[in-house]
N, C-alpha and C. Protein backbone atom coordinates (compact mmCIF):
# COMPACT_ATOMS: atom_id res chain seq x y z
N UNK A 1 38.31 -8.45 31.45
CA UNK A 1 36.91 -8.42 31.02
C UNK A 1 36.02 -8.33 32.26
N UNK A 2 34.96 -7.45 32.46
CA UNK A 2 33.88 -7.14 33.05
C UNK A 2 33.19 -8.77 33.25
N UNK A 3 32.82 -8.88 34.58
CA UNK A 3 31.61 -9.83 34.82
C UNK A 3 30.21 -9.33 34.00
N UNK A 4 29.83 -9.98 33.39
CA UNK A 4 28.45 -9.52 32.92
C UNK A 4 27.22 -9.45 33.76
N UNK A 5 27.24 -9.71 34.91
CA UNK A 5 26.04 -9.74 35.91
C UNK A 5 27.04 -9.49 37.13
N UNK A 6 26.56 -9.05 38.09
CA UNK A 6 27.06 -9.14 39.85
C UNK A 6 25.93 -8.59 41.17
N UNK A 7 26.59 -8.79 41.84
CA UNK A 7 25.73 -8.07 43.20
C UNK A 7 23.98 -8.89 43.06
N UNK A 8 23.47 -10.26 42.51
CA UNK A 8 22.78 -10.79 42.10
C UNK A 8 21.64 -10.92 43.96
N UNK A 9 20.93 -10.57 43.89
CA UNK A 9 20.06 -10.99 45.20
C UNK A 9 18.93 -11.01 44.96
N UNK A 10 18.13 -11.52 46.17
CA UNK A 10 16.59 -11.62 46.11
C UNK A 10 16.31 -10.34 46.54
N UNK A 11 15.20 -9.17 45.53
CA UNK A 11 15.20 -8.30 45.58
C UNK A 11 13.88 -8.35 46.72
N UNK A 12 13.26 -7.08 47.35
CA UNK A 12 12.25 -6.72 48.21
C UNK A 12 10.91 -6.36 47.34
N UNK A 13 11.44 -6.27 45.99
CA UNK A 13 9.98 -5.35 45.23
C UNK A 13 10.03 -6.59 44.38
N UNK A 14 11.22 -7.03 43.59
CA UNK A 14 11.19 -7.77 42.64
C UNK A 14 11.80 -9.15 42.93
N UNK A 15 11.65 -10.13 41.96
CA UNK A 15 12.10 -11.51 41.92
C UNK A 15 13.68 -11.82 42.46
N UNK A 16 14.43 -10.50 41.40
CA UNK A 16 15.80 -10.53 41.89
C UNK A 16 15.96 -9.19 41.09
N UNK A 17 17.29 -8.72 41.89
CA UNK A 17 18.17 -7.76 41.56
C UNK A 17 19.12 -7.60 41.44
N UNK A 18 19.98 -7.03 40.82
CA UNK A 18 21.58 -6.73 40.84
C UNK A 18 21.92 -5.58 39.66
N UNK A 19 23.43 -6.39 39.21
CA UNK A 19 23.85 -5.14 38.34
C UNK A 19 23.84 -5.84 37.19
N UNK A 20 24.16 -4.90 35.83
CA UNK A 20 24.20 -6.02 34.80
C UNK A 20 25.27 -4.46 34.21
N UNK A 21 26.53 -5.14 33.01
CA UNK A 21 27.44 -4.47 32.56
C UNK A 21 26.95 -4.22 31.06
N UNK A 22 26.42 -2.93 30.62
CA UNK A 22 26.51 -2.51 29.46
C UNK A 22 27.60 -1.85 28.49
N UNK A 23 28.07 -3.05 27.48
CA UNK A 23 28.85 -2.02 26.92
C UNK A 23 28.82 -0.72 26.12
N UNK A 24 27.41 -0.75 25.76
CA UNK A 24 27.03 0.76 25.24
C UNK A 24 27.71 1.80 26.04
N UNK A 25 27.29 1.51 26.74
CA UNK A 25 27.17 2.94 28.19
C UNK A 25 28.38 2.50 29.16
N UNK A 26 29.08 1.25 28.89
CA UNK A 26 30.74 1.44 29.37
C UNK A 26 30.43 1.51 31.15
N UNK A 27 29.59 1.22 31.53
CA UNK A 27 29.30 0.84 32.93
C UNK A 27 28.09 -0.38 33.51
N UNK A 28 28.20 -0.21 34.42
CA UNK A 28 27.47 -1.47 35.47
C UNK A 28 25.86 -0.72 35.31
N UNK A 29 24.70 -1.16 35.32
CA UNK A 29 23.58 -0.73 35.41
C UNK A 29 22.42 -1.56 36.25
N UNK A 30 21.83 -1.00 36.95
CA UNK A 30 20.65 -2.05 37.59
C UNK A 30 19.93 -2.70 36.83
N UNK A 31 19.40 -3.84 37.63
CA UNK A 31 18.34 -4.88 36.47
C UNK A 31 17.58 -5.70 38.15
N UNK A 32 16.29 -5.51 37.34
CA UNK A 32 15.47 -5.98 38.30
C UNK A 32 15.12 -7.49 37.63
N UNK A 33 14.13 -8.42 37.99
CA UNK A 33 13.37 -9.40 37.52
C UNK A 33 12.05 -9.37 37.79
N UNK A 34 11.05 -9.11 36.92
CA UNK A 34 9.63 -9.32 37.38
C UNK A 34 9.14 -10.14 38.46
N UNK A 35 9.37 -11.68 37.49
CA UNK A 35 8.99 -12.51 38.42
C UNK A 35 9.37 -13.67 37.95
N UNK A 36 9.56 -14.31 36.73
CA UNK A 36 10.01 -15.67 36.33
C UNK A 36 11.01 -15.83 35.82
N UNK A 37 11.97 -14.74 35.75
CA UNK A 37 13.03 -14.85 34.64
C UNK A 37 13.89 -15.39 35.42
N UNK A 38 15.45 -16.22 35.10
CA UNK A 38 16.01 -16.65 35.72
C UNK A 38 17.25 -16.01 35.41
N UNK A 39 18.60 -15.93 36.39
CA UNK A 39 19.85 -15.67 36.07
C UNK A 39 20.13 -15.66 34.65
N UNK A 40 20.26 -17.10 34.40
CA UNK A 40 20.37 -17.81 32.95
C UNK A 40 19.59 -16.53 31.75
N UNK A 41 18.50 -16.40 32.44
CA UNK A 41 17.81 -15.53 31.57
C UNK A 41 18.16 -14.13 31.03
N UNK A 42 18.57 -13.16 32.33
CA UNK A 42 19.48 -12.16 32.39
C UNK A 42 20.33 -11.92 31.76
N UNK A 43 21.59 -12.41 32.02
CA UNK A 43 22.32 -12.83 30.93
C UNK A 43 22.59 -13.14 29.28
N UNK A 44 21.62 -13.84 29.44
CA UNK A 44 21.02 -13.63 27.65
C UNK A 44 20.99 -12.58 27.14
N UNK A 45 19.35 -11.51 27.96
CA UNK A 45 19.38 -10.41 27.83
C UNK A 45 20.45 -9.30 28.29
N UNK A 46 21.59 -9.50 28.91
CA UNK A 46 22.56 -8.43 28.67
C UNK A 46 23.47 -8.88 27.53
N UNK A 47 23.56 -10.18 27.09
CA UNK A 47 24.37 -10.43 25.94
C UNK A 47 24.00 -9.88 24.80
N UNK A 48 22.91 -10.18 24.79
CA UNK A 48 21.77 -9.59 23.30
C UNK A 48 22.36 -8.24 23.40
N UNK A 49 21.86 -7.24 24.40
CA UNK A 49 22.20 -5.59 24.33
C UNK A 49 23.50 -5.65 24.05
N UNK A 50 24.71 -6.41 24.95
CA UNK A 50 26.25 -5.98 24.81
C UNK A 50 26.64 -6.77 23.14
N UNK A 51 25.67 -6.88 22.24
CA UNK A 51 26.15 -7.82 20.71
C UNK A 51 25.39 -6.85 19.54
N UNK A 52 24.68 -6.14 19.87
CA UNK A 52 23.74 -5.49 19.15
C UNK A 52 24.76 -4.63 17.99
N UNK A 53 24.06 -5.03 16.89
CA UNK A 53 24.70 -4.64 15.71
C UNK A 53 25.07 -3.05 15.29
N UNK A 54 25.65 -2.80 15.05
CA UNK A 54 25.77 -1.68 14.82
C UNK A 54 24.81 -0.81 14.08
N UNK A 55 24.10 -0.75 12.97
CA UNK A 55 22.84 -0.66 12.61
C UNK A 55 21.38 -0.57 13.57
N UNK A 56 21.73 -1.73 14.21
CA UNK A 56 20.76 -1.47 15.40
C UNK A 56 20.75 -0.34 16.53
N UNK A 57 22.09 -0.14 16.82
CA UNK A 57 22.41 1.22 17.57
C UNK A 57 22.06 2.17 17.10
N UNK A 58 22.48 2.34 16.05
CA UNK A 58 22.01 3.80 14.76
C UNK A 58 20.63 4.21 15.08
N UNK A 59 19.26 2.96 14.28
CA UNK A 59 18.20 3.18 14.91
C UNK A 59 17.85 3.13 15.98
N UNK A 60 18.26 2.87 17.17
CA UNK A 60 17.64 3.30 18.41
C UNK A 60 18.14 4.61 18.39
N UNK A 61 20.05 5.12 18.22
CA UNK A 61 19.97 6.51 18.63
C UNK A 61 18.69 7.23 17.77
N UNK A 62 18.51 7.10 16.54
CA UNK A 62 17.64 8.04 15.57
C UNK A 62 16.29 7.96 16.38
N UNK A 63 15.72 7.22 16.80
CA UNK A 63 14.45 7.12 17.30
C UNK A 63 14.30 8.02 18.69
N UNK A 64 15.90 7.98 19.33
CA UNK A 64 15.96 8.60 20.83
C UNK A 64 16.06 10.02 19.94
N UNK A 65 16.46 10.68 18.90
CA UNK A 65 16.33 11.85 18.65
C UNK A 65 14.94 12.26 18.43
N UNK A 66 14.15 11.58 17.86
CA UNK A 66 12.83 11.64 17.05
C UNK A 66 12.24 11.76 17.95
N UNK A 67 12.45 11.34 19.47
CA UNK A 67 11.39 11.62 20.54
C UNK A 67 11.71 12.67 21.35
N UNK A 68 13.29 13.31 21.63
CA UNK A 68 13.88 14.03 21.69
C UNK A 68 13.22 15.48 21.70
N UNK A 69 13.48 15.34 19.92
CA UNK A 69 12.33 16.50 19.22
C UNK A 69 10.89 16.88 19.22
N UNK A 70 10.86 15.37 19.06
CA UNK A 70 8.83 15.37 19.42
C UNK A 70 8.88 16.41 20.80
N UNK A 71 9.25 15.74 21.80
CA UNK A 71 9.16 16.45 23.05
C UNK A 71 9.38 17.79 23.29
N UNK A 72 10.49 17.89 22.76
CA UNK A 72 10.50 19.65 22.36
C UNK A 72 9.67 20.53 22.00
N UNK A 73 9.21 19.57 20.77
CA UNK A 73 8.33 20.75 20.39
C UNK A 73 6.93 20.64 20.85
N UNK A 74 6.62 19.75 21.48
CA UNK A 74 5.08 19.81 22.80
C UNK A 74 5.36 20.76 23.35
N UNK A 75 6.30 20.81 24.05
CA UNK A 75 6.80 22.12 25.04
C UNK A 75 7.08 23.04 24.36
N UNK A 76 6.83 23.23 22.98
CA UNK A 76 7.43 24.87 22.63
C UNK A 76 8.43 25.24 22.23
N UNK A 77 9.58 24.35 22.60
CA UNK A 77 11.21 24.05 22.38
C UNK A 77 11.65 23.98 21.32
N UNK A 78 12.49 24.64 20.63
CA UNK A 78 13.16 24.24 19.22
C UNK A 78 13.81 22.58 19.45
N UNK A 79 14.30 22.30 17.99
CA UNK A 79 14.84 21.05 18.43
C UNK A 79 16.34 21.00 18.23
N UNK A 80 16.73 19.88 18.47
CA UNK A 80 18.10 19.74 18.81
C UNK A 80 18.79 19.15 17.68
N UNK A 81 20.00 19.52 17.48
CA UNK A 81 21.22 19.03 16.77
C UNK A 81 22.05 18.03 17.40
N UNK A 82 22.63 17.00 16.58
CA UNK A 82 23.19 16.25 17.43
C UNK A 82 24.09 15.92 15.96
N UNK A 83 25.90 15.97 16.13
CA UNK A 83 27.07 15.99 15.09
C UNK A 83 26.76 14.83 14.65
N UNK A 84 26.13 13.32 15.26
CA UNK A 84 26.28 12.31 14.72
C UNK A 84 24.78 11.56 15.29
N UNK A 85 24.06 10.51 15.35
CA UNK A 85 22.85 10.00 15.69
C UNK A 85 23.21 9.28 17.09
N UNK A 86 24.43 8.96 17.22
CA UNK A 86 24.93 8.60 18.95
C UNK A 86 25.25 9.28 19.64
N UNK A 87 25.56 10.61 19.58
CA UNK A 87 25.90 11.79 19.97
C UNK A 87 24.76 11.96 21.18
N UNK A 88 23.50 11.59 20.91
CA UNK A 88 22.56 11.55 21.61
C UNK A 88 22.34 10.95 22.97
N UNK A 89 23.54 9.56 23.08
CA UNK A 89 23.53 8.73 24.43
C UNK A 89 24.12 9.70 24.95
N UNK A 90 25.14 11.35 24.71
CA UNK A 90 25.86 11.66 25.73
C UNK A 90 24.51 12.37 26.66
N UNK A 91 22.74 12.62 25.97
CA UNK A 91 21.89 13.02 27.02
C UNK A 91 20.94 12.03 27.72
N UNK A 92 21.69 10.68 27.48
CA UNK A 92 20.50 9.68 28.31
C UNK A 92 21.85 8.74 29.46
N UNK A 93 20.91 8.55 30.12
CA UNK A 93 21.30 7.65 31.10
C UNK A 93 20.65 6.75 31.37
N UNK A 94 21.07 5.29 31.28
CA UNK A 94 20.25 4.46 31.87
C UNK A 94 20.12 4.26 33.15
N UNK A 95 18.67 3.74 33.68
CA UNK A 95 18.58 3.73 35.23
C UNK A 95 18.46 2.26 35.50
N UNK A 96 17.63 1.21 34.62
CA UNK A 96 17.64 0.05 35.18
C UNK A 96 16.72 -1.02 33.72
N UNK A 97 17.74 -2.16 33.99
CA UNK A 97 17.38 -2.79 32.91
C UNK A 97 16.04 -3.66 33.45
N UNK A 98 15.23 -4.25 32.76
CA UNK A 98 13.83 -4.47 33.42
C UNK A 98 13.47 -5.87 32.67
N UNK A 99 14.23 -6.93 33.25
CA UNK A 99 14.23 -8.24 32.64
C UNK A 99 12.46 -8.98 32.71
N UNK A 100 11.93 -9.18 31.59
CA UNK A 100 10.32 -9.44 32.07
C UNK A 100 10.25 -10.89 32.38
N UNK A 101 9.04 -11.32 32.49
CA UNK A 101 8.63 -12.73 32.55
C UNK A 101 9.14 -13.61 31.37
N UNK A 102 9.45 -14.37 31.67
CA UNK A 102 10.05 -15.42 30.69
C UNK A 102 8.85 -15.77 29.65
N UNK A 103 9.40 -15.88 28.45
CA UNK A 103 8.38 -16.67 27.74
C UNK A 103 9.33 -17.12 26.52
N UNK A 104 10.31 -16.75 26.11
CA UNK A 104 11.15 -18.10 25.44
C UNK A 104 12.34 -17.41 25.73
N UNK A 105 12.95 -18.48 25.93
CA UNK A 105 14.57 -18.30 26.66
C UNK A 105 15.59 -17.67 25.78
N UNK A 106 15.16 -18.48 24.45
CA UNK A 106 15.96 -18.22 23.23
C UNK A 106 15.58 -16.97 22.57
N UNK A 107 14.57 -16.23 22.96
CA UNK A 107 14.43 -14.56 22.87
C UNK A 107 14.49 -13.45 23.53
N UNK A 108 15.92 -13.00 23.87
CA UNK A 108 15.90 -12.47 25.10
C UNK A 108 15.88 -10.64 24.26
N UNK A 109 15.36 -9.80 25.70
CA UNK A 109 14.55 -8.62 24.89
C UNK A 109 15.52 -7.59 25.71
N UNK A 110 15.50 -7.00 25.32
CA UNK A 110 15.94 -5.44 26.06
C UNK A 110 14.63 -4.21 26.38
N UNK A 111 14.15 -4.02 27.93
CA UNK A 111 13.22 -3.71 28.10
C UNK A 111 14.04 -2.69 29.16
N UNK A 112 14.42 -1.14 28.79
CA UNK A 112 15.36 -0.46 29.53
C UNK A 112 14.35 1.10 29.82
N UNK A 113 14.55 1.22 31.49
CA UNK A 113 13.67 2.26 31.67
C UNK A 113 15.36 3.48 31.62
N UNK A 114 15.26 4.53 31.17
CA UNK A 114 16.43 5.83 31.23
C UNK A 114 16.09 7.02 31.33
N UNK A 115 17.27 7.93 32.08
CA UNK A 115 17.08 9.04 32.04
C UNK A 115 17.40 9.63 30.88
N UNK A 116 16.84 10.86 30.58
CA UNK A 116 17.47 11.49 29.43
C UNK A 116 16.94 12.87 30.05
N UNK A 117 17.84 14.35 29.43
CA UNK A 117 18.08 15.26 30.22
C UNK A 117 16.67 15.89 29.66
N UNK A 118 16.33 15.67 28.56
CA UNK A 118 14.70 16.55 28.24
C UNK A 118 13.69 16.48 28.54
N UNK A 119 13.61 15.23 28.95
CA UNK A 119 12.42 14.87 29.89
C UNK A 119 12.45 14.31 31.08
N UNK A 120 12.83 14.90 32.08
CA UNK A 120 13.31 14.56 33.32
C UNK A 120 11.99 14.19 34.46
N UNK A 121 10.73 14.32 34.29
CA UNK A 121 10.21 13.72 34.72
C UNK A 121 9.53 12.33 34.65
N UNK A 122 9.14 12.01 33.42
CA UNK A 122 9.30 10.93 32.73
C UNK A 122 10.44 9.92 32.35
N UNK A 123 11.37 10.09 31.81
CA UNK A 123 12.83 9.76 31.06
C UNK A 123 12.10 9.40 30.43
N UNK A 124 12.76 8.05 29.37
CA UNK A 124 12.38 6.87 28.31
C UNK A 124 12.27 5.63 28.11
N UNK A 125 11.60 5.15 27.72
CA UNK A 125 11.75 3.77 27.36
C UNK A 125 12.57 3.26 26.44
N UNK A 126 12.80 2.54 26.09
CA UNK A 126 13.34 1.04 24.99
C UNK A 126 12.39 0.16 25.39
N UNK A 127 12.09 -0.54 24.40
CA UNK A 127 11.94 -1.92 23.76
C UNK A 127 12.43 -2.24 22.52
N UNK A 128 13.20 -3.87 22.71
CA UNK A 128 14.07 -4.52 21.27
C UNK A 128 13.82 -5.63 21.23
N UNK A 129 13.31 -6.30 20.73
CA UNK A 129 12.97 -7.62 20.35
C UNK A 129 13.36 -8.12 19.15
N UNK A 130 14.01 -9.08 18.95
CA UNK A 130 14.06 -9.62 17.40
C UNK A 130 15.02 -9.55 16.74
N UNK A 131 15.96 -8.26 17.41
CA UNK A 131 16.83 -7.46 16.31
C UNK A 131 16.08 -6.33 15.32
N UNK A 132 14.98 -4.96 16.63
CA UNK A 132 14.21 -4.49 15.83
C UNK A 132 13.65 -3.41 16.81
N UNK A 133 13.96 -2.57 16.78
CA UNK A 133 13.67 -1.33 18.16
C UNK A 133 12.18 -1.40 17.90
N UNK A 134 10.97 -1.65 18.67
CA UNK A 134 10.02 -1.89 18.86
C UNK A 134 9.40 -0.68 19.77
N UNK A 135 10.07 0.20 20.74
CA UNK A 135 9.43 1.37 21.20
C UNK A 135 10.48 1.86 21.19
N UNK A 136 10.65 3.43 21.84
CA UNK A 136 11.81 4.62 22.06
C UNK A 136 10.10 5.81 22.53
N UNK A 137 10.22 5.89 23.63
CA UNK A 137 9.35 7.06 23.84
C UNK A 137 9.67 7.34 25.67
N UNK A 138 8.59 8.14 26.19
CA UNK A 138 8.36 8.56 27.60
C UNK A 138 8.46 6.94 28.55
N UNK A 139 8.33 6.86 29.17
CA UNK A 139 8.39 5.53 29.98
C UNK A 139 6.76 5.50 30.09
N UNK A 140 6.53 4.36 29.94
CA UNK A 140 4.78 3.89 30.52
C UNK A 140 4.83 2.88 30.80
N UNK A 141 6.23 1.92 31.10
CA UNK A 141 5.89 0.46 31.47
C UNK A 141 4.81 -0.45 30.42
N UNK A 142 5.22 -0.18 29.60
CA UNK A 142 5.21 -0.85 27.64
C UNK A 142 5.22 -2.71 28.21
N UNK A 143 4.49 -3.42 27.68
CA UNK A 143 4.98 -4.85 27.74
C UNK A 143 5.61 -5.47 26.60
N UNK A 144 7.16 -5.92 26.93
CA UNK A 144 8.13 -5.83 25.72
C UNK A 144 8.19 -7.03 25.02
N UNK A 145 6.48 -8.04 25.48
CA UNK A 145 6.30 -9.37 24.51
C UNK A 145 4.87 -8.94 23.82
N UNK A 146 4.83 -7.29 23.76
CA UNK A 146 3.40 -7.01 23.27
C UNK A 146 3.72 -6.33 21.72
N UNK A 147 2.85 -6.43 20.76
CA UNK A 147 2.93 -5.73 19.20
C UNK A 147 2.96 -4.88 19.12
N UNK A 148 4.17 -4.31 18.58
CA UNK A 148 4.02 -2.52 18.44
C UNK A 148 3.65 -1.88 17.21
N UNK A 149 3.26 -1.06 17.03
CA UNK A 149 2.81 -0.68 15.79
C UNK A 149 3.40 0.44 15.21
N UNK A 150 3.86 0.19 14.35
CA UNK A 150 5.40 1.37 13.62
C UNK A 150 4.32 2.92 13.72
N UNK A 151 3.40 2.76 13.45
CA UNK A 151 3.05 4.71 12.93
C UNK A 151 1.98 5.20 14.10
N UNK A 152 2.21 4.48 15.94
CA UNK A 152 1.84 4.98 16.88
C UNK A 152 2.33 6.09 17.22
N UNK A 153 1.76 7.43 17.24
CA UNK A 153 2.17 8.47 17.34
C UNK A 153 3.28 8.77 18.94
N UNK A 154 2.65 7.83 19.95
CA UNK A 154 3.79 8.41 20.91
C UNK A 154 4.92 7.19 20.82
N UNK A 155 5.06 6.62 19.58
CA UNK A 155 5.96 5.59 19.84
C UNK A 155 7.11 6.01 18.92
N UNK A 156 8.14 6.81 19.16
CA UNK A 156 9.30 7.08 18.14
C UNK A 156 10.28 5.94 17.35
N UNK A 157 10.12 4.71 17.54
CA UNK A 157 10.94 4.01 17.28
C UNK A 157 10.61 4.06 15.37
C-alpha cells in the first residue's frame, strides 16, 4: 500500500508542500497548504478523494464533459464523445491538490487545480464538499468553503 502523503515540507509560497497519492489517477500528486491546514488535515482530504463513492465519480466525470463541451463550442469546436463518462479522466491531469484554510476538521474538501487537454491555458477546477461536486469549470481559484449555485452558467458541475 501507497503512503498517502510524502515528501511533506515547509513550502516557499505556501504553508506546506508535498505529495499526496490519488487513487483515481493511480499516482502521487502535489498538494500545497494555504495557510492553516495541518498534516492531520491533508490527509483527511486525500482520504475523502481516495473513498469517494462511485456515483460521485460519475458526476464529476459528467460535469468534466459538460465543460468539456461548453468549451468547445465557445471556440467553434464540435463536441466530444466519450464510450463511457470516465473515459474523460484519460484528457485531464491533475496538477496539484490545494488543501484550504481549515475551518472544520471533520469536513475535509477536495479543492483540485488540473490539466485537461482542451483547455490548456486555463485547465480546471474541482470543488467537493459534502459528498456533492460543487464546481467543475476553467480554474479561477473558486473558494471551496463558498456557496455554489447549481444553474451558474460557467459552473458545469
Amino acid at each position: 500500500m501507497n503512503e498517502i502523503i510524502r515528501n511533506v515540507s515547509k513550502g516557499k509560497q505556501f504553508a506546506l508542500e508535498g505529495e499526496v497519492y490519488l487513487e483515481l489517477f493511480d499516482r502521487y500528486v502535489g498538494f500545497v497548504v494555504e495557510d492553516t491546514a495541518t498534516v492531520e488535515y491533508v490527509v483527511r482530504c486525500a482520504e475523502y478523494f481516495n473513498s469517494m463513492a462511485d456515483s460521485l465519480i460519475d458526476s464529476l466525470c459528467e460535469a468534466c464533459i459538460r465543460y468539456c463541451n461548453g468549451f468547445l463550442e465557445e471556440v467553434g469546436e464540435g463536441p466530444r464523445t466519450f464510450k463511457s463518462p470516465r473515459a474523460i479522466l484519460n484528457a485531464v491531469s491533475p496538477s496539484v491538490l490545494i488543501v484550504p484554510n481549515l475551518e472544520d476538521l471533520e469536513e475535509p474538501v477536495i479543492h483540485m487545480e488540473l490539466n485537461c487537454d482542451w483547455e490548456v491555458e486555463h485547465g480546471m477546477e474541482w470543488v467537493i464538499r459534502g459528498n456533492k461536486v460543487l464546481y467543475v469549470g476553467g480554474f479561477t481559484g473558486e473558494d471551496p468553503w463558498a456557496e455554489f449555485l447549481e444553474k451558474d452558467s460557467w459552473n458545469y458541475a
